[in-house]
PDB file of N, CA and C in Angstrom:
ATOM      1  N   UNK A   1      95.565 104.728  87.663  1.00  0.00           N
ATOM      2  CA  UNK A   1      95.660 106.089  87.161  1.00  0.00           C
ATOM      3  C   UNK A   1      95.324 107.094  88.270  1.00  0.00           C
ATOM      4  N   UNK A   2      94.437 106.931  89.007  1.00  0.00           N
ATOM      5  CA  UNK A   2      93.873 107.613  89.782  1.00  0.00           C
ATOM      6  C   UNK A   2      94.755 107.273  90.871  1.00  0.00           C
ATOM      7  N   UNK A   3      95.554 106.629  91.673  1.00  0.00           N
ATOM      8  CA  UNK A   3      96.257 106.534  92.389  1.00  0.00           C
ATOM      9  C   UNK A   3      97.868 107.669  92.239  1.00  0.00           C
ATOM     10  N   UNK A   4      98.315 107.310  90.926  1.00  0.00           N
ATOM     11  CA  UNK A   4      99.400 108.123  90.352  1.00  0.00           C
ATOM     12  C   UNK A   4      99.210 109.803  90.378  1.00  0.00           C
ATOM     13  N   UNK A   5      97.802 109.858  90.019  1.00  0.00           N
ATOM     14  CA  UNK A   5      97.477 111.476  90.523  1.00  0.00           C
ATOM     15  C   UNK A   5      97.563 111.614  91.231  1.00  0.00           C
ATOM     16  N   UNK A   6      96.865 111.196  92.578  1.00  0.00           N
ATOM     17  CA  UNK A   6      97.527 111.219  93.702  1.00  0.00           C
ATOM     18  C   UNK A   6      98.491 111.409  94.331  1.00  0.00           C
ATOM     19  N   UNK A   7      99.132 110.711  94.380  1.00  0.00           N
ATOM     20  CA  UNK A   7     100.750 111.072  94.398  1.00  0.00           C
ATOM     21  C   UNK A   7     101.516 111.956  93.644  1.00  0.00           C
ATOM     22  N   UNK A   8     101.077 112.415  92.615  1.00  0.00           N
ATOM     23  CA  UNK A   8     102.044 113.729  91.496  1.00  0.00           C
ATOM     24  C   UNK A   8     101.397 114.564  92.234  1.00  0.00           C
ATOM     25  N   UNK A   9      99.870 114.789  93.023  1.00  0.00           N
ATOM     26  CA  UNK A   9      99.463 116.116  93.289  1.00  0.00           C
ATOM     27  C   UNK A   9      99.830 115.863  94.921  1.00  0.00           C
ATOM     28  N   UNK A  10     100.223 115.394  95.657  1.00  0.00           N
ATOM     29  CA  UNK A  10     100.624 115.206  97.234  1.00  0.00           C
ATOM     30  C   UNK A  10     101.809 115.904  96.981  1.00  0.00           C
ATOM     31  N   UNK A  11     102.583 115.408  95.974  1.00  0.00           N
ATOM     32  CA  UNK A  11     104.016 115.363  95.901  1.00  0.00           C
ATOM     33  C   UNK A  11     104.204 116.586  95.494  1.00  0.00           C
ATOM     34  N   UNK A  12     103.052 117.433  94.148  1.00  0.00           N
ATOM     35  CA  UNK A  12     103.312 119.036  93.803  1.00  0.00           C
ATOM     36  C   UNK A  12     102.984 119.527  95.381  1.00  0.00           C
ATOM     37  N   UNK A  13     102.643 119.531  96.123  1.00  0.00           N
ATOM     38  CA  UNK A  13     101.448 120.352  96.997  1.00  0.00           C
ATOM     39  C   UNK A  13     102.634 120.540  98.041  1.00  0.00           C
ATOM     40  N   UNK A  14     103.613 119.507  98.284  1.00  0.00           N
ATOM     41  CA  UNK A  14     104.749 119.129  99.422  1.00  0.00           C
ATOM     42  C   UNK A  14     105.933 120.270  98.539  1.00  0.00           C
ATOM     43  N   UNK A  15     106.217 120.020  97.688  1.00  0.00           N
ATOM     44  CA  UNK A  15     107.299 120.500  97.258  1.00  0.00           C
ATOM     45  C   UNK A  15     107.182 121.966  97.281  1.00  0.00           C
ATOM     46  N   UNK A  16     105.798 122.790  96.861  1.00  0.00           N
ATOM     47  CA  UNK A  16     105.029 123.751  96.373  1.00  0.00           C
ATOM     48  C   UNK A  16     105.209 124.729  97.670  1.00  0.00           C
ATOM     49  N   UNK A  17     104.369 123.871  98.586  1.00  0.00           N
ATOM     50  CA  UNK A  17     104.583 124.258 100.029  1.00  0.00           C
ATOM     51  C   UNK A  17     105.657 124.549 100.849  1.00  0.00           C
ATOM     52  N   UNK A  18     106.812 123.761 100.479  1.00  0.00           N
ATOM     53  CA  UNK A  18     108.218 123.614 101.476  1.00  0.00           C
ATOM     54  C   UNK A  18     108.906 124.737 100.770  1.00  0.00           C
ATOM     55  N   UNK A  19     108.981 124.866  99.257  1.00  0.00           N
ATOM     56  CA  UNK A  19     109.815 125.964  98.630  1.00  0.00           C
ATOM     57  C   UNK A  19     108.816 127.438  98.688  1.00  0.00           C
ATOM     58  N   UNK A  20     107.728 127.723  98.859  1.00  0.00           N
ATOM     59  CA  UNK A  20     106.849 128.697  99.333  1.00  0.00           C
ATOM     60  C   UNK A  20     107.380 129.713 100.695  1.00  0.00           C
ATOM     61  N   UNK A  21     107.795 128.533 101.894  1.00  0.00           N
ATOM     62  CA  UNK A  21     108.074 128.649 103.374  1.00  0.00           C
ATOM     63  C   UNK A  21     109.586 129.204 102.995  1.00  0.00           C
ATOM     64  N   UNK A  22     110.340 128.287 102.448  1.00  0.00           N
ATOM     65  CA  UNK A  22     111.890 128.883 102.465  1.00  0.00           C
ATOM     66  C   UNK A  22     112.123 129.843 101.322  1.00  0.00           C
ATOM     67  N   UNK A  23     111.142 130.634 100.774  1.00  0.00           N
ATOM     68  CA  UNK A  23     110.947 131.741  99.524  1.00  0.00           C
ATOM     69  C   UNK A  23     110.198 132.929 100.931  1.00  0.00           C
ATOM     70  N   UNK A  24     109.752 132.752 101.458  1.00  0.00           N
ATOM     71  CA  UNK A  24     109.381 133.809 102.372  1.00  0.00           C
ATOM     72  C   UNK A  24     110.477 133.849 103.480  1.00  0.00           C
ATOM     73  N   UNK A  25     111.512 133.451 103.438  1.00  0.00           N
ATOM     74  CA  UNK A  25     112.426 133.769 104.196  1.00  0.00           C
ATOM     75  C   UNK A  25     113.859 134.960 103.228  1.00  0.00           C
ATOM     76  N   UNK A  26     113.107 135.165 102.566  1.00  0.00           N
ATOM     77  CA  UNK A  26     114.272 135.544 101.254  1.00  0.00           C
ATOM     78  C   UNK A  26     114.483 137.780 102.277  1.00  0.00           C
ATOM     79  N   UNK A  27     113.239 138.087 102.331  1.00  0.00           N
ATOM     80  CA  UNK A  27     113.929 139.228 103.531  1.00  0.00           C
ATOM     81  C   UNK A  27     114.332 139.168 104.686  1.00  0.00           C
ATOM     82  N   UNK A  28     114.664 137.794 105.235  1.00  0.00           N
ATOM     83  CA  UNK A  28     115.412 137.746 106.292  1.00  0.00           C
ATOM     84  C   UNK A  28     116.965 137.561 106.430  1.00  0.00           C
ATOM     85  N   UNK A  29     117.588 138.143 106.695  1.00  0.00           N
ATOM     86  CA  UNK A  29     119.223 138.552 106.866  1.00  0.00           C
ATOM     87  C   UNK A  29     119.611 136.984 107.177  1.00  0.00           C
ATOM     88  N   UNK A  30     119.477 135.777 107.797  1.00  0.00           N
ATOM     89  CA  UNK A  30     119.930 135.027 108.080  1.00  0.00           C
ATOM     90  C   UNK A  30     119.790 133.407 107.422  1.00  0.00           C
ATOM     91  N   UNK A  31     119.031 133.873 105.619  1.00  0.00           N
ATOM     92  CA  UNK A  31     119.373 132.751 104.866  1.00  0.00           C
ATOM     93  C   UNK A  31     119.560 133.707 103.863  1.00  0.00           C
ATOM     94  N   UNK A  32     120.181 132.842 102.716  1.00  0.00           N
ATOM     95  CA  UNK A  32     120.461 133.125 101.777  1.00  0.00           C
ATOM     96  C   UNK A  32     119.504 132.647 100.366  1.00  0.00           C
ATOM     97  N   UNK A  33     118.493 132.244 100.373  1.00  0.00           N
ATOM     98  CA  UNK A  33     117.450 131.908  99.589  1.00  0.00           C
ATOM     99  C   UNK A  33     116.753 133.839  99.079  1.00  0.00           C
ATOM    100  N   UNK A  34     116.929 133.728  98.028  1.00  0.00           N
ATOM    101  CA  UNK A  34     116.705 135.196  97.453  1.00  0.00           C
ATOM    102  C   UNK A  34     115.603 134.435  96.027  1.00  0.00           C
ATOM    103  N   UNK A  35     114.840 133.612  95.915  1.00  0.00           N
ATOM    104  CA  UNK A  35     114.282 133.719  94.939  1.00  0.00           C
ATOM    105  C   UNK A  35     113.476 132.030  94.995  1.00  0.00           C
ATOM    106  N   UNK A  36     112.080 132.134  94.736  1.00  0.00           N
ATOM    107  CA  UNK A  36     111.080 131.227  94.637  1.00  0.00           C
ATOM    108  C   UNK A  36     112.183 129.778  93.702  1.00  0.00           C
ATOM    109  N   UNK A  37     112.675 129.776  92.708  1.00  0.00           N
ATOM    110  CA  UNK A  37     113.617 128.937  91.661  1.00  0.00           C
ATOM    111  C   UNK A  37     114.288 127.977  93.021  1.00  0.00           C
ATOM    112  N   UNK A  38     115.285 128.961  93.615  1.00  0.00           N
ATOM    113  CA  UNK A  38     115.951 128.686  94.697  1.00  0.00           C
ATOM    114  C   UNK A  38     115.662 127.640  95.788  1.00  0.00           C
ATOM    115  N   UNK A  39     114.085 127.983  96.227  1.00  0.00           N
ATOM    116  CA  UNK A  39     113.515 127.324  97.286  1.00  0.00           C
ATOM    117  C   UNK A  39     112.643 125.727  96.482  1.00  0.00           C
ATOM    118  N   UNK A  40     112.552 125.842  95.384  1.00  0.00           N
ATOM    119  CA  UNK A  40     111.951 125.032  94.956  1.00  0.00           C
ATOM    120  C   UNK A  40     113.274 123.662  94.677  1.00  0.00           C
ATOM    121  N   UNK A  41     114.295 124.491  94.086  1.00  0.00           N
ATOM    122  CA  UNK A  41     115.418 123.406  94.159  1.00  0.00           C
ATOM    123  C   UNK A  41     116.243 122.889  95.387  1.00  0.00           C
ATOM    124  N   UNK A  42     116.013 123.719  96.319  1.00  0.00           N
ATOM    125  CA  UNK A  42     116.666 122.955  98.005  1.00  0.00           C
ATOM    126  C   UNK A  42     115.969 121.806  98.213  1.00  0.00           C
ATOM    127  N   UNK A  43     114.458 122.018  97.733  1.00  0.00           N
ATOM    128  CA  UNK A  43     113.425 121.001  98.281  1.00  0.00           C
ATOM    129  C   UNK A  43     113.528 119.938  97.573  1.00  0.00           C
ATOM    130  N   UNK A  44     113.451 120.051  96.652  1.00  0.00           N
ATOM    131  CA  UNK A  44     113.492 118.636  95.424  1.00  0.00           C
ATOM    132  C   UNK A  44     114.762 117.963  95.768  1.00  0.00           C
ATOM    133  N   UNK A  45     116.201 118.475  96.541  1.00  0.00           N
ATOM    134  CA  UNK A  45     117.111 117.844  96.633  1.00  0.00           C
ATOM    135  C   UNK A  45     117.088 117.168  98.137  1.00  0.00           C
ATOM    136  N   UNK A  46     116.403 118.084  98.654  1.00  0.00           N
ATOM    137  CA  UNK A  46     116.120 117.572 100.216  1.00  0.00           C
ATOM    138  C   UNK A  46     114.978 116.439 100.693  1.00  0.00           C
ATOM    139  N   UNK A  47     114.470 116.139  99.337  1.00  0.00           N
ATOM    140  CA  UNK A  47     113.205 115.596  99.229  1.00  0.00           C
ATOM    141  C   UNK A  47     114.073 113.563  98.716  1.00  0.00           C
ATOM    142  N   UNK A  48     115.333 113.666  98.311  1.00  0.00           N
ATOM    143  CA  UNK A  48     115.468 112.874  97.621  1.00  0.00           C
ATOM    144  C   UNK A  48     115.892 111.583  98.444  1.00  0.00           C
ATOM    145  N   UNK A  49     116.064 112.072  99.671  1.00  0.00           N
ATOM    146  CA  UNK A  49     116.244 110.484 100.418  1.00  0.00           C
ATOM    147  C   UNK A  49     115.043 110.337 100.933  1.00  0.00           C
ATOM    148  N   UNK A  50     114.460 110.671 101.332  1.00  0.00           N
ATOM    149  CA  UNK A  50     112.539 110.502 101.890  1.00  0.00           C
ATOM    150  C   UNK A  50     112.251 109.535 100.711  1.00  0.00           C
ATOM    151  N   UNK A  51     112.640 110.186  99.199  1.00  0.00           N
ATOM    152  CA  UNK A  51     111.904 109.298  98.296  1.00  0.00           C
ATOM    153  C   UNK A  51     112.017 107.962  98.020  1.00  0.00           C
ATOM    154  N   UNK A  52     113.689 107.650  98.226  1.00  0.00           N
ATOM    155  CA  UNK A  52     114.547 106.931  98.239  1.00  0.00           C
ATOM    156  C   UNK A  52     113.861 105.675  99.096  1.00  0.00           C
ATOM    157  N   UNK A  53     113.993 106.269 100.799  1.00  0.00           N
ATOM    158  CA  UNK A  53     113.136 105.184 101.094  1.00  0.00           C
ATOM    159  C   UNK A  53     111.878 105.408 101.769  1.00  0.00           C
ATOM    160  N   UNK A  54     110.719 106.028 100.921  1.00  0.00           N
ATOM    161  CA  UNK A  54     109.496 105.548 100.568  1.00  0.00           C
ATOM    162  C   UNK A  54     109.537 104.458  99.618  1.00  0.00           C
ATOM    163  N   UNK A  55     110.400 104.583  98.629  1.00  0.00           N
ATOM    164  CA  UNK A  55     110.187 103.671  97.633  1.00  0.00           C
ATOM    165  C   UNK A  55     110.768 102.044  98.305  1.00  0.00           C
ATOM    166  N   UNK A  56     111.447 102.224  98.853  1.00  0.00           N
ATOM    167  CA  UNK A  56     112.308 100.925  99.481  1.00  0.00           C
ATOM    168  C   UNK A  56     111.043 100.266 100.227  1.00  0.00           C
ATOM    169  N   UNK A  57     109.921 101.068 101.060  1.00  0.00           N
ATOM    170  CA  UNK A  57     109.349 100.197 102.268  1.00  0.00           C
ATOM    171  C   UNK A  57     108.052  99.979 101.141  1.00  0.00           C
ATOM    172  N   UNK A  58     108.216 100.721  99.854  1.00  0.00           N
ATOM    173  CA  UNK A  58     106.649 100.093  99.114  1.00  0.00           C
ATOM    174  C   UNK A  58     107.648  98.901  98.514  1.00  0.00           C
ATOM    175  N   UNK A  59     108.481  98.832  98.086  1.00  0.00           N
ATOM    176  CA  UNK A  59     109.115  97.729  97.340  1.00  0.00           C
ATOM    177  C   UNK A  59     108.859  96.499  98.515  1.00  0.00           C
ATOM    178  N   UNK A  60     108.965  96.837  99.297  1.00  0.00           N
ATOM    179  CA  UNK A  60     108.294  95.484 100.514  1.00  0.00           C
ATOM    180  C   UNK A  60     107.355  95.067 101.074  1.00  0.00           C
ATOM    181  N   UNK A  61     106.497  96.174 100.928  1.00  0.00           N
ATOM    182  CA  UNK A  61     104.863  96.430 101.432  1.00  0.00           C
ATOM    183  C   UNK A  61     104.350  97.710 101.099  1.00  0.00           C
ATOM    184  N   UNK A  62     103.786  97.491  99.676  1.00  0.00           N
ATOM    185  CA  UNK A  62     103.162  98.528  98.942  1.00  0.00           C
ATOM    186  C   UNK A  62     101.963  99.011  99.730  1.00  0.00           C
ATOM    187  N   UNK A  63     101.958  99.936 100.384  1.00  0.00           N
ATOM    188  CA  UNK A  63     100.856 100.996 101.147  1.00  0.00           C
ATOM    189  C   UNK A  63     101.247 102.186 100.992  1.00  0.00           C
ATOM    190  N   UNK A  64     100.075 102.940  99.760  1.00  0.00           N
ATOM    191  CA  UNK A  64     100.423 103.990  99.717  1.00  0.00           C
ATOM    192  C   UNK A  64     100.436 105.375 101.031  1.00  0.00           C
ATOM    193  N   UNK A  65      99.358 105.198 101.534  1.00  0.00           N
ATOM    194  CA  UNK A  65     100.069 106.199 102.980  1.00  0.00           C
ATOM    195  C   UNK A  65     101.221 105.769 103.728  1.00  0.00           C
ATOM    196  N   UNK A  66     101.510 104.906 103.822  1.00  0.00           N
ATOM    197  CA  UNK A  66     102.780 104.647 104.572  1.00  0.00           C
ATOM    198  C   UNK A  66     103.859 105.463 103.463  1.00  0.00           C
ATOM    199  N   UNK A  67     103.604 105.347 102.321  1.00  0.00           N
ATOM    200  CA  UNK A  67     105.071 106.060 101.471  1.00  0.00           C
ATOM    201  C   UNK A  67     104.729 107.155 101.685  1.00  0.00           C
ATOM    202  N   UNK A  68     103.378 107.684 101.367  1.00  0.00           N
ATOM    203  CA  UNK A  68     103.459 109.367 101.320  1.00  0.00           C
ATOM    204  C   UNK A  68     103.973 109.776 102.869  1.00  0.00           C
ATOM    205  N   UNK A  69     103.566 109.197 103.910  1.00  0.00           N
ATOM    206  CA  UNK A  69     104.018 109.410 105.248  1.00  0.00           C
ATOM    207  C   UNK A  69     105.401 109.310 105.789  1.00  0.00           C
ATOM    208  N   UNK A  70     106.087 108.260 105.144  1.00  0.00           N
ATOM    209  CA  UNK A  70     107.613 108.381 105.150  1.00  0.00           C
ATOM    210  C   UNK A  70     108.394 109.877 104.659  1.00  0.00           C
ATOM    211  N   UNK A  71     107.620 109.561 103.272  1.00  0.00           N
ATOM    212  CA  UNK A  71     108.239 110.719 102.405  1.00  0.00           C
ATOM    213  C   UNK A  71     108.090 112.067 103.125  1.00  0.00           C
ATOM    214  N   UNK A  72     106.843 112.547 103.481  1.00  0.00           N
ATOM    215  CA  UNK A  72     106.213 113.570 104.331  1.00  0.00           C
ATOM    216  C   UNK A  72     107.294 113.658 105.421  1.00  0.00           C
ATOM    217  N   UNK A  73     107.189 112.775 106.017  1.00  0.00           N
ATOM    218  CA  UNK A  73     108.251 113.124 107.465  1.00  0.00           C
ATOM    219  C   UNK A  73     109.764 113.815 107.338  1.00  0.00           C
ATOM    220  N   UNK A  74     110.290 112.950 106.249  1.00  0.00           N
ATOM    221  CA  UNK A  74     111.446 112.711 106.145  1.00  0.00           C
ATOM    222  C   UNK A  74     112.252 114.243 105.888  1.00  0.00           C
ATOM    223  N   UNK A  75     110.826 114.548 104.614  1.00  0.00           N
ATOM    224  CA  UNK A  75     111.464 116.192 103.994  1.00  0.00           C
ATOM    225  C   UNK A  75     111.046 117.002 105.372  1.00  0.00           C
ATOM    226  N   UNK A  76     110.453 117.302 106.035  1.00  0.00           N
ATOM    227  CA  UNK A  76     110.094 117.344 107.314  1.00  0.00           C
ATOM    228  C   UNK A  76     111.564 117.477 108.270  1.00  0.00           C
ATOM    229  N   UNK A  77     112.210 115.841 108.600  1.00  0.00           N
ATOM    230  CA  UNK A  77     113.260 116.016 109.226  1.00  0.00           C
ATOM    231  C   UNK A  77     114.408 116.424 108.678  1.00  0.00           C
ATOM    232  N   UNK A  78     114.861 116.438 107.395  1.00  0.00           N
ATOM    233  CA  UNK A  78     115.710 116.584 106.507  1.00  0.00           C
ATOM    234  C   UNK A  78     115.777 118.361 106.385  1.00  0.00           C
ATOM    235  N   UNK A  79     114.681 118.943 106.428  1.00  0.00           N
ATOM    236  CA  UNK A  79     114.328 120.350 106.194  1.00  0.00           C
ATOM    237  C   UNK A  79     115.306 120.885 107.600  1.00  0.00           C
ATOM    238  N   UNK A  80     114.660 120.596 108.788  1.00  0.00           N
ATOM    239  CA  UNK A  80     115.408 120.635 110.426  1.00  0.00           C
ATOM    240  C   UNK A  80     116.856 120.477 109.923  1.00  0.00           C
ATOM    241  N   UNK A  81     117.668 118.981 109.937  1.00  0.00           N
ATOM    242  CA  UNK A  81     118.314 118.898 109.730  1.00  0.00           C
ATOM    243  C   UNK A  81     119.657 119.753 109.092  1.00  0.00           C
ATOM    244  N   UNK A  82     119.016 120.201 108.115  1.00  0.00           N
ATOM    245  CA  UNK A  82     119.593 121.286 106.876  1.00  0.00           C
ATOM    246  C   UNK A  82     119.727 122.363 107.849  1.00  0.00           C
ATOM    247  N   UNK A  83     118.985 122.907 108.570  1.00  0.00           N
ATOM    248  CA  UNK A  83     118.868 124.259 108.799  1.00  0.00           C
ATOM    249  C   UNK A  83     120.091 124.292 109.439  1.00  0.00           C
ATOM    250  N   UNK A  84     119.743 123.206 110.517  1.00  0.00           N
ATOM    251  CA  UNK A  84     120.356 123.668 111.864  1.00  0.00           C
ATOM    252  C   UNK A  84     122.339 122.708 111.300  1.00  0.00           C
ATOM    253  N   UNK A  85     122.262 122.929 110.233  1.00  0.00           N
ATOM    254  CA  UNK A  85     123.926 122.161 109.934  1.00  0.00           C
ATOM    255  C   UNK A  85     124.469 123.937 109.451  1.00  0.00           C
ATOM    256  N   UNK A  86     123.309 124.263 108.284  1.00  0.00           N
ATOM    257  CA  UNK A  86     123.724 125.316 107.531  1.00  0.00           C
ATOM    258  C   UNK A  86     122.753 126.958 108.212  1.00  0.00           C
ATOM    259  N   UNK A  87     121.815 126.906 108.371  1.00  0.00           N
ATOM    260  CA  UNK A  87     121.092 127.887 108.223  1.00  0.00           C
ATOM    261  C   UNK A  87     120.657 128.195 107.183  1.00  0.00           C
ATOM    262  N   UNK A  88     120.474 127.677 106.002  1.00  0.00           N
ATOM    263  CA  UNK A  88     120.067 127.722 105.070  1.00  0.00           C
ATOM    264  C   UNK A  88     121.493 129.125 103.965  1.00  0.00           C
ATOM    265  N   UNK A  89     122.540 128.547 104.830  1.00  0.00           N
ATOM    266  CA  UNK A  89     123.345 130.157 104.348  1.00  0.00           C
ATOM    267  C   UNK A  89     124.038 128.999 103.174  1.00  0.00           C
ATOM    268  N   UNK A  90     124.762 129.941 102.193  1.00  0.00           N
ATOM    269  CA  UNK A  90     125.731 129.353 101.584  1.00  0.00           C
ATOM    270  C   UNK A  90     127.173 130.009 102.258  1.00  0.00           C
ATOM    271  N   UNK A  91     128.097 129.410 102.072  1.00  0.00           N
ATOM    272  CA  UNK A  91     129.418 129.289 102.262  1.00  0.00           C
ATOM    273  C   UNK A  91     130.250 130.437 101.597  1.00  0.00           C
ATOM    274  N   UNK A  92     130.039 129.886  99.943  1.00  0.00           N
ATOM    275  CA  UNK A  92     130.713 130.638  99.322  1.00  0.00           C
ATOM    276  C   UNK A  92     130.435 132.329  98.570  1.00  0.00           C
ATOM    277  N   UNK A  93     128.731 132.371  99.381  1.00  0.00           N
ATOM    278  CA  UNK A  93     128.223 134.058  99.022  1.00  0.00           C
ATOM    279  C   UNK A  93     129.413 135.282  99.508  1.00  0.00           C
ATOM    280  N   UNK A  94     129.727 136.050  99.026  1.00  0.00           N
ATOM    281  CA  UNK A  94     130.124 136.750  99.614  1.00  0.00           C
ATOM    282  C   UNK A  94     129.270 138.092 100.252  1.00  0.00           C
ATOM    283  N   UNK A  95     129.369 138.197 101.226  1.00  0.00           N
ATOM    284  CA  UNK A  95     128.441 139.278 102.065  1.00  0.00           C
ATOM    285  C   UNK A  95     128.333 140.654 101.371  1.00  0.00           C
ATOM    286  N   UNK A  96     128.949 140.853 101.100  1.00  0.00           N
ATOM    287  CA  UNK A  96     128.835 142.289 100.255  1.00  0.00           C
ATOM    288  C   UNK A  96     127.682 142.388  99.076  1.00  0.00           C
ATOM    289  N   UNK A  97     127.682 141.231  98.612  1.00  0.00           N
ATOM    290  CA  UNK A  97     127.054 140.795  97.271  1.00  0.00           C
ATOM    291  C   UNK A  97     125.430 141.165  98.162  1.00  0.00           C
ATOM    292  N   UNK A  98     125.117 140.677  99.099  1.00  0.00           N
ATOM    293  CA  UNK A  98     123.783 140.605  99.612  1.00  0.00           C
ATOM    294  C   UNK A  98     123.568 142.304  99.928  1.00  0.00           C
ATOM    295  N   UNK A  99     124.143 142.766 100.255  1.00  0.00           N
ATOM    296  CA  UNK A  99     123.924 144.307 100.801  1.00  0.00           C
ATOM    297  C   UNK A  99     123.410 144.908  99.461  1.00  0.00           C
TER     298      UNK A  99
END
């Protein structure tokens, strides 16, 4: 039980944190994240292969810091990743709409 808290509150604190960072980018001209909802759902989707395989290397050798540390990294590199493909822009906004 006490382990599972653990992990629901690592896991609120990561998600909490990452959509916090890309919600304070919402007055900057060069993403398109306009609202806390927003930043919380990039993360949870960006979060989902980290989880993927955290869960794979406990399915082989259950250590819980090693998963939270996978997981940690991953949204970490995945976050990078994202930016520098998209900038965090969408495609289909139209610019006018933001003005």
């Amino acid at each position: 039980m006490a382990l599972g808290l653990i992990i629901v509150g690592v896991n609120l604190i990561l998600v909490n944190g990452a959509a916090f960072f890309l919600f304070l980018s919402r007055h900057n001209k060069i993403t398109h994240i306009r609202n806390f909802r927003e930043g919380v759902n990039l993360t949870l989707m960006m979060m989902g292969i980290g989880s993927l395989l955290a869960m794979v290397i406990g399915l082989i050798h259950f250590d819980v810091t090693i998963e939270l540390t996978v997981q940690s990294l991953s949204l970490a590199f995945v976050v990078l990743w994202v930016y520098l493909k998209t900038k965090f822009k969408d495609p289909e906004v139209d610019q006018t709409m933001l003005l």
